[in-house]
PDB file of N, CA and C in Angstrom:
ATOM      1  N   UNK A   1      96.908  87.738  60.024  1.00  0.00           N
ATOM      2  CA  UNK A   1      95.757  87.123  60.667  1.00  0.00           C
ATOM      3  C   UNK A   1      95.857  87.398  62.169  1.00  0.00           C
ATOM      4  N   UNK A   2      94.902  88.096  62.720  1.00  0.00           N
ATOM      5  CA  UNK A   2      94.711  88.656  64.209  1.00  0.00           C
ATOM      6  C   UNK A   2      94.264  86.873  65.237  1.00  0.00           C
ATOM      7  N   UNK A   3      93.428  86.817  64.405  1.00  0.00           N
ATOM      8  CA  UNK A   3      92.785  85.843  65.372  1.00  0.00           C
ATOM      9  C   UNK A   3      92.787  83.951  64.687  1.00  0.00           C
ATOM     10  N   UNK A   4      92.558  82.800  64.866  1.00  0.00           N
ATOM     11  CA  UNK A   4      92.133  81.314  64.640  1.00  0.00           C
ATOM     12  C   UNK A   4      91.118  81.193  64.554  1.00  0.00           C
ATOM     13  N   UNK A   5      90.367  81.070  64.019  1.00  0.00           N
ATOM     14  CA  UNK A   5      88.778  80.602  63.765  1.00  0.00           C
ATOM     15  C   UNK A   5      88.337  79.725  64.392  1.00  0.00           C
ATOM     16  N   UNK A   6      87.403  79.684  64.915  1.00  0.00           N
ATOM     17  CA  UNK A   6      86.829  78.289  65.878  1.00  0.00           C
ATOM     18  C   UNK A   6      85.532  77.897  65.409  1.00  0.00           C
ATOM     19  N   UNK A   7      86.098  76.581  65.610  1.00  0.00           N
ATOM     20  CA  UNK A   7      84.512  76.129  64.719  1.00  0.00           C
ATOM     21  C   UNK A   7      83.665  75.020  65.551  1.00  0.00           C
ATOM     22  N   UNK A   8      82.198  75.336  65.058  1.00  0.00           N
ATOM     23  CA  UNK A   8      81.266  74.347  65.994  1.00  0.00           C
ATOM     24  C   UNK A   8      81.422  72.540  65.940  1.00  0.00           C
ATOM     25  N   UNK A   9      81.833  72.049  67.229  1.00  0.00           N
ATOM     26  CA  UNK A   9      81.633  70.935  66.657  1.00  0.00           C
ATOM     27  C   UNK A   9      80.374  70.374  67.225  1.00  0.00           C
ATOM     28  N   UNK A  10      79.665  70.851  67.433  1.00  0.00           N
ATOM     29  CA  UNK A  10      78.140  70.111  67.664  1.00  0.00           C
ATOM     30  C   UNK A  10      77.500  70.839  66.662  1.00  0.00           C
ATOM     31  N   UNK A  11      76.228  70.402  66.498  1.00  0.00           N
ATOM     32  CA  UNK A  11      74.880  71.184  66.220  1.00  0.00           C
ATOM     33  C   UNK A  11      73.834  71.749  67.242  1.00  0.00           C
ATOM     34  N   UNK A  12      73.736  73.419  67.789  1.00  0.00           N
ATOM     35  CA  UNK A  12      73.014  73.616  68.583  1.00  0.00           C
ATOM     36  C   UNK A  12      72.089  74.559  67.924  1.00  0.00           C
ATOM     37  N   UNK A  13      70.937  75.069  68.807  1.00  0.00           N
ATOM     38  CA  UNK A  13      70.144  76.376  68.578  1.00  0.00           C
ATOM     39  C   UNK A  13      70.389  77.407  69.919  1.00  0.00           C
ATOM     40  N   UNK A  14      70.622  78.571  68.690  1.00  0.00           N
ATOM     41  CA  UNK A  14      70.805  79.351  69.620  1.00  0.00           C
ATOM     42  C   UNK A  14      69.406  80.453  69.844  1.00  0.00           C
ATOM     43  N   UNK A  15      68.902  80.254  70.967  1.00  0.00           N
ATOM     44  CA  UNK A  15      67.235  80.905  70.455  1.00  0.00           C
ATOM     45  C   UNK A  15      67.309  82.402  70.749  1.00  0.00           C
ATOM     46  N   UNK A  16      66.547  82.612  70.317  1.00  0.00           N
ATOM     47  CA  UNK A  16      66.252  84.346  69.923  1.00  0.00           C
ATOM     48  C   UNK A  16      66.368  84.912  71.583  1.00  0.00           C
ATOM     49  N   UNK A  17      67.110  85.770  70.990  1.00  0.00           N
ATOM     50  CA  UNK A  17      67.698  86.841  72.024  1.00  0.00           C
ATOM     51  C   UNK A  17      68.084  85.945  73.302  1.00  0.00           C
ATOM     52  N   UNK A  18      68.864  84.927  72.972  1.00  0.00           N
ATOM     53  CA  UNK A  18      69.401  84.066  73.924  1.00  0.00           C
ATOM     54  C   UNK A  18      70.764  83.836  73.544  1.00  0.00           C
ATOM     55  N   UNK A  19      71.306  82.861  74.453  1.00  0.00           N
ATOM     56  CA  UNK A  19      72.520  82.255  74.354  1.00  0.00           C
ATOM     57  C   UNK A  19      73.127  80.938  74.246  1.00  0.00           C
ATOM     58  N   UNK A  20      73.844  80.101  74.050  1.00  0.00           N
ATOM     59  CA  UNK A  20      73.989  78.929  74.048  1.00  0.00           C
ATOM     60  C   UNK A  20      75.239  78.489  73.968  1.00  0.00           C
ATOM     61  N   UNK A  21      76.030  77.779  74.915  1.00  0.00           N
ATOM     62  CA  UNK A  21      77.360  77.165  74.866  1.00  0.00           C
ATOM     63  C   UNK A  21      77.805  75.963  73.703  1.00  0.00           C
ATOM     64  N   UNK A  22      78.593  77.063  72.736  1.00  0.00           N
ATOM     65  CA  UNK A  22      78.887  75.576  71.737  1.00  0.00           C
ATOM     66  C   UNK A  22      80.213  75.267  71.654  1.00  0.00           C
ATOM     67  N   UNK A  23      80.483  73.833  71.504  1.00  0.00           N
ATOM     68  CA  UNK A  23      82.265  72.611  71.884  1.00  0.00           C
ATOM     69  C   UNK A  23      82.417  73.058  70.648  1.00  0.00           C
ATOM     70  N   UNK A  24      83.642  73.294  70.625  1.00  0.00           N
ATOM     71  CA  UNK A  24      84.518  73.815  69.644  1.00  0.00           C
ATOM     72  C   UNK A  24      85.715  72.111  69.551  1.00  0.00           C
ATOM     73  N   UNK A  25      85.075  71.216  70.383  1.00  0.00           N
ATOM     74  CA  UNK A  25      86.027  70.130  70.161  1.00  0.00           C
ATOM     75  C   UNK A  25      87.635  69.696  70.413  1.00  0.00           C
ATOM     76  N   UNK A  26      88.209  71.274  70.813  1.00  0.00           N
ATOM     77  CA  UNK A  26      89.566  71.233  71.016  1.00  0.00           C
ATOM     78  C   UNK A  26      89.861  71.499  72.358  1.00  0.00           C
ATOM     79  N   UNK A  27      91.159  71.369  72.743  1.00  0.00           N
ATOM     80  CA  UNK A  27      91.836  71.395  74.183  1.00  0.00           C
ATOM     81  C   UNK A  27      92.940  72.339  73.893  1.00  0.00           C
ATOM     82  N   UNK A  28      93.480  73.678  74.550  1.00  0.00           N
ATOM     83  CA  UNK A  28      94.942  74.394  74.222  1.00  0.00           C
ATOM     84  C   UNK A  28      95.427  74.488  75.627  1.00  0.00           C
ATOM     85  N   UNK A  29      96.962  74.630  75.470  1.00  0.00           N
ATOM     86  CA  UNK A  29      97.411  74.908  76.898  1.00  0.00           C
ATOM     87  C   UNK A  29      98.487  76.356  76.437  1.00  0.00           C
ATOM     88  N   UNK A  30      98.160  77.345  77.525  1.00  0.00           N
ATOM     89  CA  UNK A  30      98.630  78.169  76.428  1.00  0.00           C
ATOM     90  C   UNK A  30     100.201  78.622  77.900  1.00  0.00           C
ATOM     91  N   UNK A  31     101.113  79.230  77.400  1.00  0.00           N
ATOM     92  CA  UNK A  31     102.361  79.812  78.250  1.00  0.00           C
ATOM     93  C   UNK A  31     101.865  80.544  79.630  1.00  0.00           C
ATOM     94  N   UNK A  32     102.458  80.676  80.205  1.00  0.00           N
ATOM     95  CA  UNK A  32     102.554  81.950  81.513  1.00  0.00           C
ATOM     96  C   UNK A  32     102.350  83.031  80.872  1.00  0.00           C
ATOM     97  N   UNK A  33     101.914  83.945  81.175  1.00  0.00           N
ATOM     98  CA  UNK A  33     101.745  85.238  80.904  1.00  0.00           C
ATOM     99  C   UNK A  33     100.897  85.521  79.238  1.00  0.00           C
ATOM    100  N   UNK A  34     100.430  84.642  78.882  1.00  0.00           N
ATOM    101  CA  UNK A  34      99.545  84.378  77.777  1.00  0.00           C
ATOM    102  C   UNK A  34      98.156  84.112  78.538  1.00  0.00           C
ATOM    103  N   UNK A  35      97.290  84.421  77.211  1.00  0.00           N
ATOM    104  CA  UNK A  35      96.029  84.375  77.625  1.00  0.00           C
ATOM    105  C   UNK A  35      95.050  84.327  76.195  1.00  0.00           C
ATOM    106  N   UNK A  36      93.788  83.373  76.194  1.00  0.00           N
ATOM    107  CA  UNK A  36      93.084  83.535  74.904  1.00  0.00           C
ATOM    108  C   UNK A  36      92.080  84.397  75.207  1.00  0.00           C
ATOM    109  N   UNK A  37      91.923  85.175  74.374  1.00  0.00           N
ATOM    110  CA  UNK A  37      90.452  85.838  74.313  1.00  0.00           C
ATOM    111  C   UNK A  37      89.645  85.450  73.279  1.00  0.00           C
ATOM    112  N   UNK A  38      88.255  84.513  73.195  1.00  0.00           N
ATOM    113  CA  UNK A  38      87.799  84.567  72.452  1.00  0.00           C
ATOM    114  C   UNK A  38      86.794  85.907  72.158  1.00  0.00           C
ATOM    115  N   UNK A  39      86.814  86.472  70.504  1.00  0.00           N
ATOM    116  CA  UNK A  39      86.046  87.464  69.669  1.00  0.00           C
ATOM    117  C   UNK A  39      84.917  86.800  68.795  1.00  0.00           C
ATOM    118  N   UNK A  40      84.238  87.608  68.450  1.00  0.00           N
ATOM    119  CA  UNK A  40      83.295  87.269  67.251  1.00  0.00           C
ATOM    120  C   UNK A  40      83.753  87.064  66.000  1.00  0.00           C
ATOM    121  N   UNK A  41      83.214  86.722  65.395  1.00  0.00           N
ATOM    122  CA  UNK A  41      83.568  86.844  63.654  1.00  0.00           C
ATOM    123  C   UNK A  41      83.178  87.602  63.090  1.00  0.00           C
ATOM    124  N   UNK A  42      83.302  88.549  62.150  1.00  0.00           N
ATOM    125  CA  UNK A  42      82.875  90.258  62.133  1.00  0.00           C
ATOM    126  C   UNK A  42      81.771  89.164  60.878  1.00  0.00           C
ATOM    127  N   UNK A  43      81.760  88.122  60.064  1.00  0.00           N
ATOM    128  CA  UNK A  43      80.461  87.923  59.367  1.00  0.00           C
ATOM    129  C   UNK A  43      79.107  87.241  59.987  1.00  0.00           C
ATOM    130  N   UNK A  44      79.234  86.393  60.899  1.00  0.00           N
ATOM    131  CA  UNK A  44      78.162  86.062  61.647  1.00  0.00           C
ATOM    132  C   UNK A  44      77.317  87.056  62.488  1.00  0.00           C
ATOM    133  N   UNK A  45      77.931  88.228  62.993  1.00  0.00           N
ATOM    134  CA  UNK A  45      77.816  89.769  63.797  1.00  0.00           C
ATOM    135  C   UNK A  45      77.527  90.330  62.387  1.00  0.00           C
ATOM    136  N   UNK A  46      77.603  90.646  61.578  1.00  0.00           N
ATOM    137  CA  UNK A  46      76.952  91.661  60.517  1.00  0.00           C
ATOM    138  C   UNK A  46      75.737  90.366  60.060  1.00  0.00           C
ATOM    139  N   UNK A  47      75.858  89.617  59.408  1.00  0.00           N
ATOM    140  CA  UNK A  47      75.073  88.871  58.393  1.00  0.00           C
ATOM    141  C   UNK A  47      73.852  88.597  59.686  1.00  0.00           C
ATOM    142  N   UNK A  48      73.996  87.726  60.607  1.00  0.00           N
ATOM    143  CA  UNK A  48      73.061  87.360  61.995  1.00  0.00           C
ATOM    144  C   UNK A  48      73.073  87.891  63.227  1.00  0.00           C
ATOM    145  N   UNK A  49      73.931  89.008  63.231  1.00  0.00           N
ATOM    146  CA  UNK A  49      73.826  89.298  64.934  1.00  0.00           C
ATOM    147  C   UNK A  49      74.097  88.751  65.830  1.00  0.00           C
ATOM    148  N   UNK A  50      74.986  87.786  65.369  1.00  0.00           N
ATOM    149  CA  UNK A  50      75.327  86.957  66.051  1.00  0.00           C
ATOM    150  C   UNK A  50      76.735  87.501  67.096  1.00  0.00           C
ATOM    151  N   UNK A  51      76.738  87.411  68.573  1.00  0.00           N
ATOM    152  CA  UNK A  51      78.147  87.819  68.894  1.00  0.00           C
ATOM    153  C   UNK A  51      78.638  86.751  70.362  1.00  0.00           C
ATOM    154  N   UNK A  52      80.148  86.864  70.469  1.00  0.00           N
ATOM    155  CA  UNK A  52      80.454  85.985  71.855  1.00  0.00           C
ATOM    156  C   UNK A  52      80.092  86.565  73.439  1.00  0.00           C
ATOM    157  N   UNK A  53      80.208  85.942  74.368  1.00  0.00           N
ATOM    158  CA  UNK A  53      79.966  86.284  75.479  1.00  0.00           C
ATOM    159  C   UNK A  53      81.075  85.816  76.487  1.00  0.00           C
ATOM    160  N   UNK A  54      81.477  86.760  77.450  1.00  0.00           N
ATOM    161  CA  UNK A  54      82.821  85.931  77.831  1.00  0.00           C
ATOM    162  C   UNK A  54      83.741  85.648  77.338  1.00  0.00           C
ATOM    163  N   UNK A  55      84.164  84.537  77.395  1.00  0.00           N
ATOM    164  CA  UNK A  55      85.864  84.395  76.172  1.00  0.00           C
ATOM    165  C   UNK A  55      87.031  84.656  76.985  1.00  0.00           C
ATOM    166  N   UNK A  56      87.369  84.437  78.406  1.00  0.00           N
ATOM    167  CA  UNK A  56      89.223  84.586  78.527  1.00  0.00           C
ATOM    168  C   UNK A  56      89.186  83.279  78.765  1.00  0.00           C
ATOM    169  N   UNK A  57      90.365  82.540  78.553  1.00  0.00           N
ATOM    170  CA  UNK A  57      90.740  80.928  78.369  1.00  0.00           C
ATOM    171  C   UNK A  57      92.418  81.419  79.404  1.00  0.00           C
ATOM    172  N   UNK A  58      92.612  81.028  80.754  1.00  0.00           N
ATOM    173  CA  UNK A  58      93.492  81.331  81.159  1.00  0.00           C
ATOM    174  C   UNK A  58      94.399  80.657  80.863  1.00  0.00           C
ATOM    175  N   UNK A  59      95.984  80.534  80.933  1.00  0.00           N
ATOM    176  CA  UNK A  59      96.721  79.825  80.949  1.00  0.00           C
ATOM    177  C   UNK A  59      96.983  78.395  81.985  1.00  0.00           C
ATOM    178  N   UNK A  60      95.961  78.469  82.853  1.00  0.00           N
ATOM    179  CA  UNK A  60      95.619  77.319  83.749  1.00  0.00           C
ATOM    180  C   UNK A  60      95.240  76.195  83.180  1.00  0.00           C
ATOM    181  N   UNK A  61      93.987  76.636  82.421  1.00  0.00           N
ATOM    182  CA  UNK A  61      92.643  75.530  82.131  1.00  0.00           C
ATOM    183  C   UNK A  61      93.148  74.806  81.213  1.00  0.00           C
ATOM    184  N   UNK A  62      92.627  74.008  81.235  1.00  0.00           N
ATOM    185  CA  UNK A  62      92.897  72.372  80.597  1.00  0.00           C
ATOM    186  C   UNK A  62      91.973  71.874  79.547  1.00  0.00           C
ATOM    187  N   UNK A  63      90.629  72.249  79.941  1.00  0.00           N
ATOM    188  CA  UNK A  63      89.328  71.453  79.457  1.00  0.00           C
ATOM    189  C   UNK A  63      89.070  72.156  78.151  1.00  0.00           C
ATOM    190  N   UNK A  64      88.282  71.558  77.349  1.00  0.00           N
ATOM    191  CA  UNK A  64      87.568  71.902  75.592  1.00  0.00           C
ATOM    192  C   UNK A  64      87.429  73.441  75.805  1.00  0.00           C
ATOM    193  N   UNK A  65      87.664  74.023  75.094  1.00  0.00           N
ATOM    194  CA  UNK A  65      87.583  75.634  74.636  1.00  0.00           C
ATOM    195  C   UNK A  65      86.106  75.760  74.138  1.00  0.00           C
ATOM    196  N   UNK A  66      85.438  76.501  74.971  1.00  0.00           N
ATOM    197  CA  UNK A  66      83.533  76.473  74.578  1.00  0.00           C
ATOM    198  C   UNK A  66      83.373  77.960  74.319  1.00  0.00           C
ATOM    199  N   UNK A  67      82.481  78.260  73.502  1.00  0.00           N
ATOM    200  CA  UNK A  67      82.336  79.545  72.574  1.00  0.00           C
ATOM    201  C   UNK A  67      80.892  79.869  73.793  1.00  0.00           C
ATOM    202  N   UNK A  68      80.614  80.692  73.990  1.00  0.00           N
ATOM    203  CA  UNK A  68      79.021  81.345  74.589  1.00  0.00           C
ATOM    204  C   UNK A  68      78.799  81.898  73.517  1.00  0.00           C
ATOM    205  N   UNK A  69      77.871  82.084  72.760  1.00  0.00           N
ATOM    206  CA  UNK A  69      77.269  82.406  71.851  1.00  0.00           C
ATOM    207  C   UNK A  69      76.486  82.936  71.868  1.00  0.00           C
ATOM    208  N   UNK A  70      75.988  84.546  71.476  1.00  0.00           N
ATOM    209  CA  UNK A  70      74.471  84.792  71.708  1.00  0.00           C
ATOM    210  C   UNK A  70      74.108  85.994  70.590  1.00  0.00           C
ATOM    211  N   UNK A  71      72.539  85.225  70.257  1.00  0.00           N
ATOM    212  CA  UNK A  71      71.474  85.640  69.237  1.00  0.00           C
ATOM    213  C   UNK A  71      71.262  87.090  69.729  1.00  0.00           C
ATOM    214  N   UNK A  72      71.474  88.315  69.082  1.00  0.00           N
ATOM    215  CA  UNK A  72      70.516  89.194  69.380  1.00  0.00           C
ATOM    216  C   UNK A  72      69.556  89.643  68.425  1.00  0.00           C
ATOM    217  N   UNK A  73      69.140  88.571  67.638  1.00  0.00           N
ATOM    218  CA  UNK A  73      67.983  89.180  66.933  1.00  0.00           C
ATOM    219  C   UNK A  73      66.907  87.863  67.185  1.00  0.00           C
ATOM    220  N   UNK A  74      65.466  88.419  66.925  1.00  0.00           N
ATOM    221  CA  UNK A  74      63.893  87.644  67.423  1.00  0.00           C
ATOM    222  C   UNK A  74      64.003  85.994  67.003  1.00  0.00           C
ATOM    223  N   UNK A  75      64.520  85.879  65.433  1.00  0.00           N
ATOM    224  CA  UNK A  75      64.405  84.096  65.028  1.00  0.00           C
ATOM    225  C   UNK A  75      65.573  83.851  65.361  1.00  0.00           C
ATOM    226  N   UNK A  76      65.642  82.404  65.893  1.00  0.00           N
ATOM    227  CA  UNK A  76      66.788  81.429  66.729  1.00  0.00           C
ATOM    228  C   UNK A  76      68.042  81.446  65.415  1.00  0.00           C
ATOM    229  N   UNK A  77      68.463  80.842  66.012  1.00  0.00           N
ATOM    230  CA  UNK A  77      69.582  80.671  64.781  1.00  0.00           C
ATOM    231  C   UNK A  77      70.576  79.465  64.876  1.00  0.00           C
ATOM    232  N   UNK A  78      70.622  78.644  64.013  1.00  0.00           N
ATOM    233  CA  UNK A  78      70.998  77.391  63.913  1.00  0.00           C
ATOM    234  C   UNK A  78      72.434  77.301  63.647  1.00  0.00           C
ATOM    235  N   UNK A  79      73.224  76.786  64.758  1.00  0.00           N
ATOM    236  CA  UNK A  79      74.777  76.484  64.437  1.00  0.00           C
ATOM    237  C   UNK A  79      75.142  75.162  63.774  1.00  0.00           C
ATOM    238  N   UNK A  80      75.426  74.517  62.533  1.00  0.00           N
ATOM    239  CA  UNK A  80      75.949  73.474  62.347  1.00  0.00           C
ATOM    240  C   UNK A  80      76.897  73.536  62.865  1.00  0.00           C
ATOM    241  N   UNK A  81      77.551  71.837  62.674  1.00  0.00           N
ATOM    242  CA  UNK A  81      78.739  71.499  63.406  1.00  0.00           C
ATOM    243  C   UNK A  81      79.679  71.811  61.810  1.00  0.00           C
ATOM    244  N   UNK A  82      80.709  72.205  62.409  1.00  0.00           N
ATOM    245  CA  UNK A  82      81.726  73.004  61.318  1.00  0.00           C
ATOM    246  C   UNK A  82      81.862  74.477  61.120  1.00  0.00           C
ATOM    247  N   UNK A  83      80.643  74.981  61.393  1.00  0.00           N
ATOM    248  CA  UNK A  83      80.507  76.391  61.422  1.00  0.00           C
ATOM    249  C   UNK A  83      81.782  77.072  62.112  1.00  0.00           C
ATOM    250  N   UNK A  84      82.182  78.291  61.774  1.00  0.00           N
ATOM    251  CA  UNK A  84      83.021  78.970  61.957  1.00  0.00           C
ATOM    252  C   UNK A  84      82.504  79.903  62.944  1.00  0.00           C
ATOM    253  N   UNK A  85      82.688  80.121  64.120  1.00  0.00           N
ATOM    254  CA  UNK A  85      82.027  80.492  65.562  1.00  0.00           C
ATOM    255  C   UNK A  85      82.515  81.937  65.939  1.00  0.00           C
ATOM    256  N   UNK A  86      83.974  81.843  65.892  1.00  0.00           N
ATOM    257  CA  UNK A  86      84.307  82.683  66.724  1.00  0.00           C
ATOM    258  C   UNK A  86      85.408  83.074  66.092  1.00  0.00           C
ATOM    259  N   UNK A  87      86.777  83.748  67.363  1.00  0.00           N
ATOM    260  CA  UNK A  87      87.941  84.068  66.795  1.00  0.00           C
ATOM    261  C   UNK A  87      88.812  83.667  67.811  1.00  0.00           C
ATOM    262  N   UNK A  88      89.925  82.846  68.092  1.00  0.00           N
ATOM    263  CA  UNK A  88      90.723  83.347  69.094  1.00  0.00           C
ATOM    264  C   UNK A  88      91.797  84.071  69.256  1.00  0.00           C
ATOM    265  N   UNK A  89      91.653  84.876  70.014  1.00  0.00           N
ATOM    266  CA  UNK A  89      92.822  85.482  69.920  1.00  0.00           C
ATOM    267  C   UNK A  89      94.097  85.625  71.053  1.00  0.00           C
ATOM    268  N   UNK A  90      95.039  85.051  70.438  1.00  0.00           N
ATOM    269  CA  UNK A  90      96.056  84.821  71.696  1.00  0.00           C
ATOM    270  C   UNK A  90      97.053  86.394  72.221  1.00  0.00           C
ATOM    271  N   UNK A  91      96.542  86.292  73.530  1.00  0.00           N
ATOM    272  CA  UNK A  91      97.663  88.104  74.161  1.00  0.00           C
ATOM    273  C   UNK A  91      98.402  88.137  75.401  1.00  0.00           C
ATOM    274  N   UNK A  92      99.474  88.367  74.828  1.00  0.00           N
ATOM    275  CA  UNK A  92     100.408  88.607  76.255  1.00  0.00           C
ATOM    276  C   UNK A  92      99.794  89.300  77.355  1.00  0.00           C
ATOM    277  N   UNK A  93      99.864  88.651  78.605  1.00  0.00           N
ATOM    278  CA  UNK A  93      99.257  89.661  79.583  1.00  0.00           C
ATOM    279  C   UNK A  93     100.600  90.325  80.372  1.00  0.00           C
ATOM    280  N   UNK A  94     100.559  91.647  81.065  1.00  0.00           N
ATOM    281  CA  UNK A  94     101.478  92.454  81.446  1.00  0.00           C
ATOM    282  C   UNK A  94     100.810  92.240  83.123  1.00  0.00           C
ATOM    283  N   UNK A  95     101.645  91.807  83.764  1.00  0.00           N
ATOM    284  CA  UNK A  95     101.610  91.426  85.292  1.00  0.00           C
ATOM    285  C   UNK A  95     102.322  92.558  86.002  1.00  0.00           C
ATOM    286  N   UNK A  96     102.583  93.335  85.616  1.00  0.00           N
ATOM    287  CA  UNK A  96     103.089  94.403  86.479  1.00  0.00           C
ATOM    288  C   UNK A  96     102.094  94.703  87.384  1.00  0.00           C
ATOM    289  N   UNK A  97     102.619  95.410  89.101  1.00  0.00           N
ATOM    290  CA  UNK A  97     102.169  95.101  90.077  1.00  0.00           C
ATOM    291  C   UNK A  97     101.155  96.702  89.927  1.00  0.00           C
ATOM    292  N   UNK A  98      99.915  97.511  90.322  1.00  0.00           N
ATOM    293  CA  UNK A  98      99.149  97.955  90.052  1.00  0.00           C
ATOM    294  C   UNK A  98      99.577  99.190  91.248  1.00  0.00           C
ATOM    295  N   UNK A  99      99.670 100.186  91.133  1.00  0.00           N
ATOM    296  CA  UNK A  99     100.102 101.144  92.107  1.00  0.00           C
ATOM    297  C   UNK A  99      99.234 101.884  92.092  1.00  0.00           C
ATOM    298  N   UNK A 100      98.549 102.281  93.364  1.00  0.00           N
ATOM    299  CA  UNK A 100      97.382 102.908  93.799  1.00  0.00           C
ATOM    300  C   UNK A 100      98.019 104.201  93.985  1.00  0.00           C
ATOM    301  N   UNK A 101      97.020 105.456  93.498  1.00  0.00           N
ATOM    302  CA  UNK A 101      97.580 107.069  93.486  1.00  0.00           C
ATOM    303  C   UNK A 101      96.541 107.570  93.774  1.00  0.00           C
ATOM    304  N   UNK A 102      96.479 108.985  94.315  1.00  0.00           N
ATOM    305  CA  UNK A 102      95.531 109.911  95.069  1.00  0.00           C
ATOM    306  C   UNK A 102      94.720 110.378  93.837  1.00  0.00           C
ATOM    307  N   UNK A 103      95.751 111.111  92.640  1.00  0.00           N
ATOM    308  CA  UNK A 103      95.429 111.905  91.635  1.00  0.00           C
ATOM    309  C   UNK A 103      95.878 111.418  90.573  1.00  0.00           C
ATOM    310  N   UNK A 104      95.333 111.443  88.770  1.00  0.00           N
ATOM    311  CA  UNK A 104      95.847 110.694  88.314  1.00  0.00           C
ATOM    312  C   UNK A 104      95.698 112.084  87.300  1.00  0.00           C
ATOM    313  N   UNK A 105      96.926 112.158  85.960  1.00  0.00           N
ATOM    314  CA  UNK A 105      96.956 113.441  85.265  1.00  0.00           C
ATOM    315  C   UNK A 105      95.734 113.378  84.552  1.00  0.00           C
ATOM    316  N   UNK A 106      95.094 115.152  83.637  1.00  0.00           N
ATOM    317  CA  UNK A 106      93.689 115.139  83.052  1.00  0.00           C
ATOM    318  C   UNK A 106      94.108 114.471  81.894  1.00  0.00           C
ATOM    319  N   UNK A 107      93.156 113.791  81.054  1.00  0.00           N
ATOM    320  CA  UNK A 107      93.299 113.308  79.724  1.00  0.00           C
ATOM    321  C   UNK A 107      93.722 114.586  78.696  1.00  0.00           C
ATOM    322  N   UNK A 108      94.604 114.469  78.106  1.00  0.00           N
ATOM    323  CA  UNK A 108      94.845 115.491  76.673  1.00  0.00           C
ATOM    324  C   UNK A 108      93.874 115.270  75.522  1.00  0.00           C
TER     325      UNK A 108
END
């Protein structure tokens, strides 16, 4: 399993070719050098078109984990509360310091 499933805990609409912030109800605190990315759910994105927006959850933040959500097809689309939203996915981040170069080699 790549990712945790996140699920709606409200009931919102998400209107056509729009977006809408839905509470997923929970709080995480995640390590140093960790980081969440929330993904889509590959069945809400095939079945509704449905996909996320945004999604890094730093290792700082404190507050409810909120999904952006957005419709890209014409009729709205209705999230119950329970619905399965999203994905999270937890990734080591690599902090190594970024070294600026003149020339960089051609791609193979």
């Amino acid at each position: 399993m790549a990712g945790h499933d996140l699920y709606a805990n409200e009931e919102t609409d998400v209107f056509a070719k729009g977006q809408a912030i839905v509470g997923t109800g929970i709080a995480i605190r995640l390590p140093h050098n960790i980081y969440g990315g929330i993904a889509p759910r590959s069945s809400p994105a095939v079945k509704h078109r449905l996909t996320t927006n945004g999604g890094v959850i730093d290792s700082d933040y404190r507050g409810e984990v909120n999904v952006v959500l957005a419709n890209l097809r014409d009729p709205p689309y209705r999230v119950e509360k329970g619905d399965r939203i999203a994905q999270l996915i937890i990734k080591k981040i690599d902090n190594r310091e970024l070294q600026e170069v003149t020339q960089l080699d051609d791609t193979e």
